[in-house]
PDB file of N, CA and C in Angstrom:
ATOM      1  N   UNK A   1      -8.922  48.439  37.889  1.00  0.00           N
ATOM      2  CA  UNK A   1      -9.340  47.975  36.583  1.00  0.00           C
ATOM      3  C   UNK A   1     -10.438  46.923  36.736  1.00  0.00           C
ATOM      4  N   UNK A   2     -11.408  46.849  35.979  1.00  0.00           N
ATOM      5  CA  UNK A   2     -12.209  45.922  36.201  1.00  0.00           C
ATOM      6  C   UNK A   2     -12.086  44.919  35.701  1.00  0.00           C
ATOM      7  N   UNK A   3     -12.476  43.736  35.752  1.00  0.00           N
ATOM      8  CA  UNK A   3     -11.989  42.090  35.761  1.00  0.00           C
ATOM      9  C   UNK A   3     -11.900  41.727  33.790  1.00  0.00           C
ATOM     10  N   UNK A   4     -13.112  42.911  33.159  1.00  0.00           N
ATOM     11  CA  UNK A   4     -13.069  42.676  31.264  1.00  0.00           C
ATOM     12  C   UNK A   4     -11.246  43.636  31.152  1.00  0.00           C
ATOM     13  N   UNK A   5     -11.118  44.635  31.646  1.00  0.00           N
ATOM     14  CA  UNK A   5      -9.964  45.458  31.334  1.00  0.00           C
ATOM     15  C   UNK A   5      -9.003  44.071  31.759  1.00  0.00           C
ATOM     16  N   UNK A   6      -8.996  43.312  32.804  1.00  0.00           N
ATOM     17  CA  UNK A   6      -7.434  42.790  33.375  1.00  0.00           C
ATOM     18  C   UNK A   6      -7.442  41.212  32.162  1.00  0.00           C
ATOM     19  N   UNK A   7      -8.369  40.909  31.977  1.00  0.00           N
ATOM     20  CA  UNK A   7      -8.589  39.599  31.406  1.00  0.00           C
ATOM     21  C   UNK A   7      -8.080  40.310  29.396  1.00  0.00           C
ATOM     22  N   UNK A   8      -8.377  41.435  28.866  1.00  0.00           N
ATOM     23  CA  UNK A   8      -8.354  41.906  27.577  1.00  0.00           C
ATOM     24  C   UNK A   8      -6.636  42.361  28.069  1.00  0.00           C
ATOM     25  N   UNK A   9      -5.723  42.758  29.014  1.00  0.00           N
ATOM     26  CA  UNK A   9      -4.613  42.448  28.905  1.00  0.00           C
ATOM     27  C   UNK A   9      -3.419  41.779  29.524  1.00  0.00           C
ATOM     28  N   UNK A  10      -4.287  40.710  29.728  1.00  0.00           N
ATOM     29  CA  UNK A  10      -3.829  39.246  29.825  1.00  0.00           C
ATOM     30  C   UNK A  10      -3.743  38.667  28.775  1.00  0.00           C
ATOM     31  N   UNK A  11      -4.667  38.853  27.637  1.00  0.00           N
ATOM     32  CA  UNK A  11      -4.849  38.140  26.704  1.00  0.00           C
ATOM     33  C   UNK A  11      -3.908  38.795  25.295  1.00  0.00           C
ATOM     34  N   UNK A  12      -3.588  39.903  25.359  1.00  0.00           N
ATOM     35  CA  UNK A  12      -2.840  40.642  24.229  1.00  0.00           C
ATOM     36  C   UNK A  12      -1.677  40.548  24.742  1.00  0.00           C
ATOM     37  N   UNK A  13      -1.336  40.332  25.728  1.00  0.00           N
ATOM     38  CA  UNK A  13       0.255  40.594  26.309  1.00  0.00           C
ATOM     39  C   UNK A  13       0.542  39.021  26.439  1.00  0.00           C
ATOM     40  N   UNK A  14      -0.049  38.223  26.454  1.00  0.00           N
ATOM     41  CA  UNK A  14       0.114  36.694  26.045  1.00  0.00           C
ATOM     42  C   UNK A  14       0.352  36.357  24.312  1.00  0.00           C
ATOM     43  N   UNK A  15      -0.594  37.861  23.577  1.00  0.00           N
ATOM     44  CA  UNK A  15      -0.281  37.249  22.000  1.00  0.00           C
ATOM     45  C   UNK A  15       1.232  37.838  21.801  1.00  0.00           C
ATOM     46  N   UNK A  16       1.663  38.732  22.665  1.00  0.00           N
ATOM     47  CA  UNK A  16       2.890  40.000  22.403  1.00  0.00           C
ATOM     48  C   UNK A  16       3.995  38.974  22.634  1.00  0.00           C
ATOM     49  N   UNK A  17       3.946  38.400  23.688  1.00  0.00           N
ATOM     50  CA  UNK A  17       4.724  37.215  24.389  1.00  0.00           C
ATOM     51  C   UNK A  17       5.331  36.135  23.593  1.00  0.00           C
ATOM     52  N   UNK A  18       3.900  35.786  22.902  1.00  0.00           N
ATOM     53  CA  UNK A  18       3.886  34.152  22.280  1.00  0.00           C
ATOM     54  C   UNK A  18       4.097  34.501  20.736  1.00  0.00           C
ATOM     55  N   UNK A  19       3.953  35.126  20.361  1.00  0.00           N
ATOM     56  CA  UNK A  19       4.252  36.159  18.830  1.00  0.00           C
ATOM     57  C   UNK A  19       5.690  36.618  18.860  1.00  0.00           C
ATOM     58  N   UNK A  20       5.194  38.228  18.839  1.00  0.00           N
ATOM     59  CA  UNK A  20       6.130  39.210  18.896  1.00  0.00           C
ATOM     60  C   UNK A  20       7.387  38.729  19.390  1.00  0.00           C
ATOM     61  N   UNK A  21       7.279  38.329  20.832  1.00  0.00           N
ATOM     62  CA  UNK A  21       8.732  38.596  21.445  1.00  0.00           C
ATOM     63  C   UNK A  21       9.438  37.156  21.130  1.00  0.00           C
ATOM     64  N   UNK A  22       8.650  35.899  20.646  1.00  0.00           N
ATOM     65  CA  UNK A  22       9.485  34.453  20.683  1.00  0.00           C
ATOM     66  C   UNK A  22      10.095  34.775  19.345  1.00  0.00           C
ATOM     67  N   UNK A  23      11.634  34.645  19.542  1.00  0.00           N
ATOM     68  CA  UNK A  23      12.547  34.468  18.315  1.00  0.00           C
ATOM     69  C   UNK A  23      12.289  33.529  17.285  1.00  0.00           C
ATOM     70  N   UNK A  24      12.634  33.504  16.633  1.00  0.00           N
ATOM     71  CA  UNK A  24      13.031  31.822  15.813  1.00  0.00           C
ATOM     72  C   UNK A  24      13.898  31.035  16.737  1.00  0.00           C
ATOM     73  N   UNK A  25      14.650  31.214  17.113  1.00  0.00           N
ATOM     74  CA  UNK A  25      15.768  30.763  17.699  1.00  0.00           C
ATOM     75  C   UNK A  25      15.038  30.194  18.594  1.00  0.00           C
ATOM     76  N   UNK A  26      14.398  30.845  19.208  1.00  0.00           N
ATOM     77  CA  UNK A  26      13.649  30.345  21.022  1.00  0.00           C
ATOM     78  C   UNK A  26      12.736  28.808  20.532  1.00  0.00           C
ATOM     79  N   UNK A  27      11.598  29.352  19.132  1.00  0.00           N
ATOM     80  CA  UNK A  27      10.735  28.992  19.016  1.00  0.00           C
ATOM     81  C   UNK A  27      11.366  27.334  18.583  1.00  0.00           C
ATOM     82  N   UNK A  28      12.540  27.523  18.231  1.00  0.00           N
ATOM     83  CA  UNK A  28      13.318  25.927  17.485  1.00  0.00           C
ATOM     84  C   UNK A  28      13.726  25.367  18.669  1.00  0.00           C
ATOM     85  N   UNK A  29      14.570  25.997  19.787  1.00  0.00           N
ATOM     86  CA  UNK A  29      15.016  25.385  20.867  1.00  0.00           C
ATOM     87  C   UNK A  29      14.542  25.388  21.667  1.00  0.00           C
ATOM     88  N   UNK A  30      13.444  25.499  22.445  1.00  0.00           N
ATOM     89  CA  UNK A  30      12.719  25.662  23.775  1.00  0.00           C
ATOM     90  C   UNK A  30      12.165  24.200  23.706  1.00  0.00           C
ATOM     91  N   UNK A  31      12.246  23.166  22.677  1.00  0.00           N
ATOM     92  CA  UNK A  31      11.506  21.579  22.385  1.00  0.00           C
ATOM     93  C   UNK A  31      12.894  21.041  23.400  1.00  0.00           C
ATOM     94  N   UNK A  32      12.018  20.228  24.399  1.00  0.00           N
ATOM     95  CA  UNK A  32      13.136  18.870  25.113  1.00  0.00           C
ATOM     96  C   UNK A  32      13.825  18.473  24.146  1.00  0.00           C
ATOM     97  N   UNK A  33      15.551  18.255  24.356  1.00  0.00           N
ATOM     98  CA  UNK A  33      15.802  17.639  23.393  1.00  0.00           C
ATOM     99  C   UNK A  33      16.320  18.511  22.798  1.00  0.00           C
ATOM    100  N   UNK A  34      16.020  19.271  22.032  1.00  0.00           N
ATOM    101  CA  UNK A  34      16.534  20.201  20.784  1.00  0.00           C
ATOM    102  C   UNK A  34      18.023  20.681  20.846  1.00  0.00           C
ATOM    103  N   UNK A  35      18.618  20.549  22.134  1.00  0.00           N
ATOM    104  CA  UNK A  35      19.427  21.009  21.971  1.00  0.00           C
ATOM    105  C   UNK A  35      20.044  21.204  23.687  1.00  0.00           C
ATOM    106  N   UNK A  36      21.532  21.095  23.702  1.00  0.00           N
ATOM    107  CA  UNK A  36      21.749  21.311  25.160  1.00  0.00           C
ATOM    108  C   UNK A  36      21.306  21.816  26.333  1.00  0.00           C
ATOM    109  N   UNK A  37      20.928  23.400  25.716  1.00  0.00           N
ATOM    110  CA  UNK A  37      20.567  24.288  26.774  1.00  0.00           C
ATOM    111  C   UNK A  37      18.802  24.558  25.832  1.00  0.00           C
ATOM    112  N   UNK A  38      18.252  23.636  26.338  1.00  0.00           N
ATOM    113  CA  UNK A  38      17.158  24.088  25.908  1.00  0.00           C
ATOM    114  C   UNK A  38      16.072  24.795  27.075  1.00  0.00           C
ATOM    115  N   UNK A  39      16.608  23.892  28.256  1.00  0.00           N
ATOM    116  CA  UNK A  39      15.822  24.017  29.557  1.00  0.00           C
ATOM    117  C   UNK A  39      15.738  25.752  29.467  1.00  0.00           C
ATOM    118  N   UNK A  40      16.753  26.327  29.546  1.00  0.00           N
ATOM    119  CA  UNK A  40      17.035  28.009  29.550  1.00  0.00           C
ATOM    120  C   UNK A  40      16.136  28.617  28.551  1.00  0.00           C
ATOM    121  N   UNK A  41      16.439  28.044  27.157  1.00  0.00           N
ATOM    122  CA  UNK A  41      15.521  28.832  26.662  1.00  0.00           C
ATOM    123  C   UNK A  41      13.786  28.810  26.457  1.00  0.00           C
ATOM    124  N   UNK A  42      13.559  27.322  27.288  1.00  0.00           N
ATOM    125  CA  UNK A  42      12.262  27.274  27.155  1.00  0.00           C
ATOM    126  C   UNK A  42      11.913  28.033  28.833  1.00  0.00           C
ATOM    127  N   UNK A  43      12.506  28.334  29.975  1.00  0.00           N
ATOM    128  CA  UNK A  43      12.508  29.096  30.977  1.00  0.00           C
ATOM    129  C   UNK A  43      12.333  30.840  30.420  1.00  0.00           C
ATOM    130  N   UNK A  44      13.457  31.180  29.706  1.00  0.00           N
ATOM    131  CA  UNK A  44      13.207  32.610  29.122  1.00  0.00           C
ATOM    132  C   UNK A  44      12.121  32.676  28.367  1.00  0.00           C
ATOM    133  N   UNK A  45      11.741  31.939  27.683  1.00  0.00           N
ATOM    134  CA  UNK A  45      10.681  32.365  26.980  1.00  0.00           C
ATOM    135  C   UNK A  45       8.954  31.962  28.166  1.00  0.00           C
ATOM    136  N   UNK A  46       8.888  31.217  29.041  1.00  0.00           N
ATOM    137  CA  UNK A  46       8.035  31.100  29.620  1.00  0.00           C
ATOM    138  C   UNK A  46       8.072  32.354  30.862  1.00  0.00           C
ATOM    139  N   UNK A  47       8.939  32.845  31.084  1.00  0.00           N
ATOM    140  CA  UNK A  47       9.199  33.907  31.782  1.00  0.00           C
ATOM    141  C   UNK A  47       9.101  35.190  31.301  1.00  0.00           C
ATOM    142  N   UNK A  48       8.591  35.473  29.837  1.00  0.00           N
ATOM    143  CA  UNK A  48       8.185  36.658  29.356  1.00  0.00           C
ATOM    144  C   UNK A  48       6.695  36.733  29.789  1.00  0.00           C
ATOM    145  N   UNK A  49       6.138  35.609  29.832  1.00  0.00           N
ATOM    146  CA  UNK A  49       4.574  35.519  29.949  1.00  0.00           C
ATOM    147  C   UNK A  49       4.309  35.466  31.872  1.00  0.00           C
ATOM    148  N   UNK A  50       5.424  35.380  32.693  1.00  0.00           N
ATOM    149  CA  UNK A  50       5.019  35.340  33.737  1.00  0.00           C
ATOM    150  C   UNK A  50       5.384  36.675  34.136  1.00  0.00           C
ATOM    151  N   UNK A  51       6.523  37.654  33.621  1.00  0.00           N
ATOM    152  CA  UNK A  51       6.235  39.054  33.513  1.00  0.00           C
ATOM    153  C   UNK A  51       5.194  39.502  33.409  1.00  0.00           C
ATOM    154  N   UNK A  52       4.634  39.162  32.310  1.00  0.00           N
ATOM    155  CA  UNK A  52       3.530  39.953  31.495  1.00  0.00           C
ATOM    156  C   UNK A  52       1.864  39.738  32.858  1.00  0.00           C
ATOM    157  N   UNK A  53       1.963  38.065  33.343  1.00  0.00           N
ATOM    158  CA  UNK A  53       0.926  38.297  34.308  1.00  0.00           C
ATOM    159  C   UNK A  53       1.112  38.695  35.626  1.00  0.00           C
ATOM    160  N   UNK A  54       2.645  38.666  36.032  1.00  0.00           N
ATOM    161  CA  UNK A  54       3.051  39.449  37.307  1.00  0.00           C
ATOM    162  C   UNK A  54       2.734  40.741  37.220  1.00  0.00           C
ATOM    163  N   UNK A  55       2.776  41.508  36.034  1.00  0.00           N
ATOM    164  CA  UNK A  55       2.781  43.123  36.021  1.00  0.00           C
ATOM    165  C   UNK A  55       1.147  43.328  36.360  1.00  0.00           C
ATOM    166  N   UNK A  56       0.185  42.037  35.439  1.00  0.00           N
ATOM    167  CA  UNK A  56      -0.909  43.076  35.587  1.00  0.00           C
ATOM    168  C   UNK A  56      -1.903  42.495  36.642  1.00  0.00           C
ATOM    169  N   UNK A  57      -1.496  41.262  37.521  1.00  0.00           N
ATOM    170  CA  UNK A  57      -2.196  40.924  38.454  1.00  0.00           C
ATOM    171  C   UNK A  57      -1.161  40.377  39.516  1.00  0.00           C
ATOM    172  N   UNK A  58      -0.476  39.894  39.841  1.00  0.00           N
ATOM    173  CA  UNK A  58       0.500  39.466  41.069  1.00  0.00           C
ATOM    174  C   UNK A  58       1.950  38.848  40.952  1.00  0.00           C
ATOM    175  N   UNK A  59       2.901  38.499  41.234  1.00  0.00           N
ATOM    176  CA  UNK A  59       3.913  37.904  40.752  1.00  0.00           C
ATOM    177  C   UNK A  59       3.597  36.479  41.272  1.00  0.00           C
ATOM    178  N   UNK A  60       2.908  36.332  42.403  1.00  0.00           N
ATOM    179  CA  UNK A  60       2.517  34.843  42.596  1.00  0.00           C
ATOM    180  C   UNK A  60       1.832  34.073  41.630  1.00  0.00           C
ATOM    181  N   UNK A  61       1.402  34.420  40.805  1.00  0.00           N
ATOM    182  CA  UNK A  61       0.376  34.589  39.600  1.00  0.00           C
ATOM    183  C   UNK A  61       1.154  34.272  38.446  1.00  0.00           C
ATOM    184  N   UNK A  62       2.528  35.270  38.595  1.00  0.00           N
ATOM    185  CA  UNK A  62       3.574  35.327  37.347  1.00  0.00           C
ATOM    186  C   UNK A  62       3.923  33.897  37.550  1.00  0.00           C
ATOM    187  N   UNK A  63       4.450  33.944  38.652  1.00  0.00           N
ATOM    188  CA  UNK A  63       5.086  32.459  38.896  1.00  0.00           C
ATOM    189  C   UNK A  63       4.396  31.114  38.599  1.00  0.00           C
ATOM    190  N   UNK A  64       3.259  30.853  39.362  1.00  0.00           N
ATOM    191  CA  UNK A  64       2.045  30.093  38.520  1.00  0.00           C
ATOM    192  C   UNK A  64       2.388  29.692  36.974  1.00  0.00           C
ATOM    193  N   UNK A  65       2.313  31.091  36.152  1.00  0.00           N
ATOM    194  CA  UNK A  65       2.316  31.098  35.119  1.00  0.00           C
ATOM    195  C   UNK A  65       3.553  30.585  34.362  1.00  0.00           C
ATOM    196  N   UNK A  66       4.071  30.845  34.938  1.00  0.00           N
ATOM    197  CA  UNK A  66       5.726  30.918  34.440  1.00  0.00           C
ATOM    198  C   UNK A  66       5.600  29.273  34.432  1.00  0.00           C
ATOM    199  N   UNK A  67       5.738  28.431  35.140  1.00  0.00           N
ATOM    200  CA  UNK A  67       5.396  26.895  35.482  1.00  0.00           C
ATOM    201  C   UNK A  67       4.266  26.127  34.495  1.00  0.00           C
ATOM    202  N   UNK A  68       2.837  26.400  34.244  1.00  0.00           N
ATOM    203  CA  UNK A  68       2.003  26.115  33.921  1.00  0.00           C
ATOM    204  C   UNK A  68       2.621  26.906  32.235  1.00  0.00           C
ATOM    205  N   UNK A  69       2.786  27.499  31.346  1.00  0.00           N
ATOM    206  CA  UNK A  69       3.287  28.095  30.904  1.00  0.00           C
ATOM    207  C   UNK A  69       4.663  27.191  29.927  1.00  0.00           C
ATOM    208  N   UNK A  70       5.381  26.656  30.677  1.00  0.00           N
ATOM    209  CA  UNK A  70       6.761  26.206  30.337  1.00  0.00           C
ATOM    210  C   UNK A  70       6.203  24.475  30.182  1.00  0.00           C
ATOM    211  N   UNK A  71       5.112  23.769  31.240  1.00  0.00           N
ATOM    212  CA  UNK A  71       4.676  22.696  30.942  1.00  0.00           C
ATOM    213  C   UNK A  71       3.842  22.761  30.064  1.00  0.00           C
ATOM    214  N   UNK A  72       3.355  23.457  29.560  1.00  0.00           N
ATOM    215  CA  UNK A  72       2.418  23.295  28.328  1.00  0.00           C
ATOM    216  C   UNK A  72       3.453  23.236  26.967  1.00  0.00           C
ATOM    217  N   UNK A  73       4.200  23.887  26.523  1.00  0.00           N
ATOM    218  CA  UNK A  73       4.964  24.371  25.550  1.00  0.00           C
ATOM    219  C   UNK A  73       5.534  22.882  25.887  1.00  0.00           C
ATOM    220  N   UNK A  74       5.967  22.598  26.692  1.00  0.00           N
ATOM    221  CA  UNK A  74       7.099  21.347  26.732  1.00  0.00           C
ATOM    222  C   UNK A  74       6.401  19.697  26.238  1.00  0.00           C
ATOM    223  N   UNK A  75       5.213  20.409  26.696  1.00  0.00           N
ATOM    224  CA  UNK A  75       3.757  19.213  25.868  1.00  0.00           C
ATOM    225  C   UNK A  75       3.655  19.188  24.717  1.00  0.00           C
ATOM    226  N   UNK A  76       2.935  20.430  24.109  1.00  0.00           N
ATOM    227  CA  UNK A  76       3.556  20.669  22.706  1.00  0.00           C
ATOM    228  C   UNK A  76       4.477  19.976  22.136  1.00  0.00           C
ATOM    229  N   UNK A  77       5.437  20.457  22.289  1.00  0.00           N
ATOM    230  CA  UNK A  77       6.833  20.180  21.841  1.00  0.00           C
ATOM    231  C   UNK A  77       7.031  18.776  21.273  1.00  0.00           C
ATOM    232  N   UNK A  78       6.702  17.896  22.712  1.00  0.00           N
ATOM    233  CA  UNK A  78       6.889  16.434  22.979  1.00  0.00           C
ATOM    234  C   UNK A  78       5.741  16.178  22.156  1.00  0.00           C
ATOM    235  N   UNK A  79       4.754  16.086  21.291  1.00  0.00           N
ATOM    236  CA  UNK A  79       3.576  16.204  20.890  1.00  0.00           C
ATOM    237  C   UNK A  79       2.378  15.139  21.760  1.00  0.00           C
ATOM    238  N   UNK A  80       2.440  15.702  22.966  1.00  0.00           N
ATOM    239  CA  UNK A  80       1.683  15.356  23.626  1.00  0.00           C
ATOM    240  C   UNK A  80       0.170  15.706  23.728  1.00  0.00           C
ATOM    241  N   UNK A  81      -0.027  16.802  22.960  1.00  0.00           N
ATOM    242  CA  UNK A  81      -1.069  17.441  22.499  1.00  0.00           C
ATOM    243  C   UNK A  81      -1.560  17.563  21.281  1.00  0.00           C
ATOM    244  N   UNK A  82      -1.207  16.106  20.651  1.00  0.00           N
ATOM    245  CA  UNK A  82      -1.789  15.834  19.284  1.00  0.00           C
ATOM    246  C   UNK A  82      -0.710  16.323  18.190  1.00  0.00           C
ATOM    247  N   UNK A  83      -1.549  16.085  16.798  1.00  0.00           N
ATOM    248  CA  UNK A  83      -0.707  16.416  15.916  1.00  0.00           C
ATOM    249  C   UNK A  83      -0.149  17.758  15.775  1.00  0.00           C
ATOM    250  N   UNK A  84       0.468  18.357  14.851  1.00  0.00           N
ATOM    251  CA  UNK A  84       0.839  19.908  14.839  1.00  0.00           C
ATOM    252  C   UNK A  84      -0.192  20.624  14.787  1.00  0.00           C
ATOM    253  N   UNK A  85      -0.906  20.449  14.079  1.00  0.00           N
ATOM    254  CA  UNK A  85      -1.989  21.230  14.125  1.00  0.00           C
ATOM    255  C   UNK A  85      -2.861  21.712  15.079  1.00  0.00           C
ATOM    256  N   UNK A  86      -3.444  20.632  15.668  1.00  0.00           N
ATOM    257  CA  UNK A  86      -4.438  20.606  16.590  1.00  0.00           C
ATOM    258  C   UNK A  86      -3.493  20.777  17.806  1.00  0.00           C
ATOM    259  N   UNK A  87      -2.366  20.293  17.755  1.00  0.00           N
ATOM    260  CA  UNK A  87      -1.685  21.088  19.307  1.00  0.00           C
ATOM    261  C   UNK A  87      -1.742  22.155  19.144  1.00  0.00           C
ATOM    262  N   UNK A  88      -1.055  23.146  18.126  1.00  0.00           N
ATOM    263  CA  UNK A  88      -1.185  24.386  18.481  1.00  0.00           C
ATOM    264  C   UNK A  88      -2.545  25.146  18.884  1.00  0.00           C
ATOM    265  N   UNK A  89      -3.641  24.597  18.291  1.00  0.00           N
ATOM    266  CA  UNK A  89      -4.759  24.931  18.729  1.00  0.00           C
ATOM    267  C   UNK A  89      -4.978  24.701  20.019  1.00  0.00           C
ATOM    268  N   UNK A  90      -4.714  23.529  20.816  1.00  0.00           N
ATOM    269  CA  UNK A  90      -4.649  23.236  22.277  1.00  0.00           C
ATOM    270  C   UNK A  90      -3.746  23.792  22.688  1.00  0.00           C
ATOM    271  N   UNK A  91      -2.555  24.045  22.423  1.00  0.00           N
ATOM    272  CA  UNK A  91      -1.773  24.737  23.632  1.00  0.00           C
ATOM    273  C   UNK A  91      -2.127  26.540  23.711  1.00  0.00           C
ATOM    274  N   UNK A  92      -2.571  26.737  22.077  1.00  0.00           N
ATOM    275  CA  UNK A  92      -3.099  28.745  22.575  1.00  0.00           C
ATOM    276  C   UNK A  92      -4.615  28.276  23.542  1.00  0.00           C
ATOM    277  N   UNK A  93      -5.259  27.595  23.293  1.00  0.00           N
ATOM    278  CA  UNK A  93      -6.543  27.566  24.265  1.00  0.00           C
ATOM    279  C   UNK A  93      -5.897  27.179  25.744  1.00  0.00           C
ATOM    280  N   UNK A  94      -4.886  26.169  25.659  1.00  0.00           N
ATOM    281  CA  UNK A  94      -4.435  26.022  27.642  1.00  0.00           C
ATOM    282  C   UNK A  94      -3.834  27.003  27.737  1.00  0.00           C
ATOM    283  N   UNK A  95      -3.291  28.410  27.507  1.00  0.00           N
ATOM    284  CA  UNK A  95      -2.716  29.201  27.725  1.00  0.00           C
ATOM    285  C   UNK A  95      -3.822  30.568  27.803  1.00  0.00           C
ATOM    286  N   UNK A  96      -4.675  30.051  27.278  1.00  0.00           N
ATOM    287  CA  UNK A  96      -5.475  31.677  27.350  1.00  0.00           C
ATOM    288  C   UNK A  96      -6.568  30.949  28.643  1.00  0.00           C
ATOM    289  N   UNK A  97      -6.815  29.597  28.495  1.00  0.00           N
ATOM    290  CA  UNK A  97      -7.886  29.211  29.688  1.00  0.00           C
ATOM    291  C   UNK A  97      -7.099  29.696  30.927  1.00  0.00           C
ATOM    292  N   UNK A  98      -5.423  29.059  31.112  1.00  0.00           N
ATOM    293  CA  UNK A  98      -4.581  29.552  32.504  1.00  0.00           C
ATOM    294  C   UNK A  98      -4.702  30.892  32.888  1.00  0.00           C
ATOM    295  N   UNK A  99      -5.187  32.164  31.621  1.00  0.00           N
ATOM    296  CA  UNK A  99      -4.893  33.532  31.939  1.00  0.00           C
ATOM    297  C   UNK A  99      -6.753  33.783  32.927  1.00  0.00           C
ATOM    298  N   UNK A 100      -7.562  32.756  32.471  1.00  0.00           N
ATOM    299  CA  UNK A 100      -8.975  32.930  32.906  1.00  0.00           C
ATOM    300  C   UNK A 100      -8.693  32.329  34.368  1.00  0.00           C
ATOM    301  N   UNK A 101      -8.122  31.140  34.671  1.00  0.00           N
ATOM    302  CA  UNK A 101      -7.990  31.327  36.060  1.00  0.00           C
ATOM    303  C   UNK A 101      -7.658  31.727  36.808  1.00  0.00           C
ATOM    304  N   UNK A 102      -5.952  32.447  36.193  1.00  0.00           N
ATOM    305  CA  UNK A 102      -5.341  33.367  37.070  1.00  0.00           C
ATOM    306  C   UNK A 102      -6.113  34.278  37.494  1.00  0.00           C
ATOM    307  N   UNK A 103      -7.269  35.191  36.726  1.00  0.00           N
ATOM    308  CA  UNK A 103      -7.595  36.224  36.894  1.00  0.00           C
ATOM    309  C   UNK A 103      -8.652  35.969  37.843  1.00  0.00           C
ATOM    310  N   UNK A 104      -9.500  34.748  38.011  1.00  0.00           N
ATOM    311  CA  UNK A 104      -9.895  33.965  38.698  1.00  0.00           C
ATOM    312  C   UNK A 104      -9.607  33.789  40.004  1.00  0.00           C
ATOM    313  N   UNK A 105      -8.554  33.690  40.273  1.00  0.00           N
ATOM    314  CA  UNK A 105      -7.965  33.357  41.468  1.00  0.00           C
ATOM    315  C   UNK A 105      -7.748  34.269  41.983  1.00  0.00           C
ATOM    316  N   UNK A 106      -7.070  35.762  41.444  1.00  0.00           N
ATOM    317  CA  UNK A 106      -6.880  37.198  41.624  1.00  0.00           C
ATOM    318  C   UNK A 106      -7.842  37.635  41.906  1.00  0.00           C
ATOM    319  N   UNK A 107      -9.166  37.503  41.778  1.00  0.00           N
ATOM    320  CA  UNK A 107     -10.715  38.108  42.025  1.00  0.00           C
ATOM    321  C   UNK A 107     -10.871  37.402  43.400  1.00  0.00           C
ATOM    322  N   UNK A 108     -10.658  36.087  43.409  1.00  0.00           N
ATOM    323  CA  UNK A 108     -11.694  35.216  44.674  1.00  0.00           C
ATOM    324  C   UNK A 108     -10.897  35.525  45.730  1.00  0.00           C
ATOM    325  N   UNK A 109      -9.689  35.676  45.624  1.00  0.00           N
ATOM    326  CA  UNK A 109      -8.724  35.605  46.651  1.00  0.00           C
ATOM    327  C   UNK A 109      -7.509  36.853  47.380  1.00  0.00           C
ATOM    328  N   UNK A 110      -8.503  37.604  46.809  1.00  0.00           N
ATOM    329  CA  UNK A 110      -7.582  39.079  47.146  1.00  0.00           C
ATOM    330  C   UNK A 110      -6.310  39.155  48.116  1.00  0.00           C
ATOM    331  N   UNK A 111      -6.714  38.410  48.856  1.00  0.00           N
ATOM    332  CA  UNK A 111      -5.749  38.331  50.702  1.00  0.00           C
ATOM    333  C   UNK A 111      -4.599  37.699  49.759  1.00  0.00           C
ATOM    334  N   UNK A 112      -4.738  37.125  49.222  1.00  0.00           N
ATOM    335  CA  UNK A 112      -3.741  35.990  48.876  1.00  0.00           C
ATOM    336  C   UNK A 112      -3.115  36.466  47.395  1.00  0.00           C
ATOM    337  N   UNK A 113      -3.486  36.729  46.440  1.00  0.00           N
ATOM    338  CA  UNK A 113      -2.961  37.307  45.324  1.00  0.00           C
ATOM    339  C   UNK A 113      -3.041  38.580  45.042  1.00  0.00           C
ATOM    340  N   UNK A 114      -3.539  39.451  45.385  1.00  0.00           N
ATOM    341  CA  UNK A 114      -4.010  40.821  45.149  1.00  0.00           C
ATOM    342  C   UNK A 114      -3.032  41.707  45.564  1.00  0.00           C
TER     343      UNK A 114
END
């Protein structure tokens, strides 16, 4: 696949992820805090998106993601990224910039992620 094909589904399988598949449920409890077991559900839900970049470029990649991914949301959350508004605007841009490096890193480094 060439690097526009892997980057166009990185980027839809991140909206499928962060949309589609987050519950209500997830989307209320995955915030520090919110609730006992939140750690889990902010892990499951950051782990749909490290599926989604394990499948289409490496699982080292997934994993990356999965991490980078779960600290952003947990920023959010904490509103470390500004008000509501403008976080959500910052955390979909740190999440689609992470899918530009992964793919990034997957190009420069074949031996190693490929």
């Amino acid at each position: 696949m060439t690097p526009l094909v892997l980057l166009f589904w990185l980027f839809v399988l991140h909206f499928i992820a962060d949309f589609q598949l987050q519950s209500n449920y997830m989307a209320r409890n995955k915030a520090p805090g919110t609730s006992s077991h939140w750690p889990w559900v902010l892990t499951a839900h950051s782990g749909a998106h490290a599926a989604a970049v394990g499948f289409v470029l490496s699982p080292l990649l997934g994993i990356l993601e999965w991490v980078a991914h779960g600290v952003t949301d947990a920023l959010k959350c904490r509103g470390a990224l500004g008000g509501p508004e403008a976080s959500f605007h910052i955390d979909q841009a740190l999440h689609l910039a992470a899918k530009v490096v992964w793919l990034g890193l997957f190009l420069s480094f074949p031996g190693i992620f490929g």
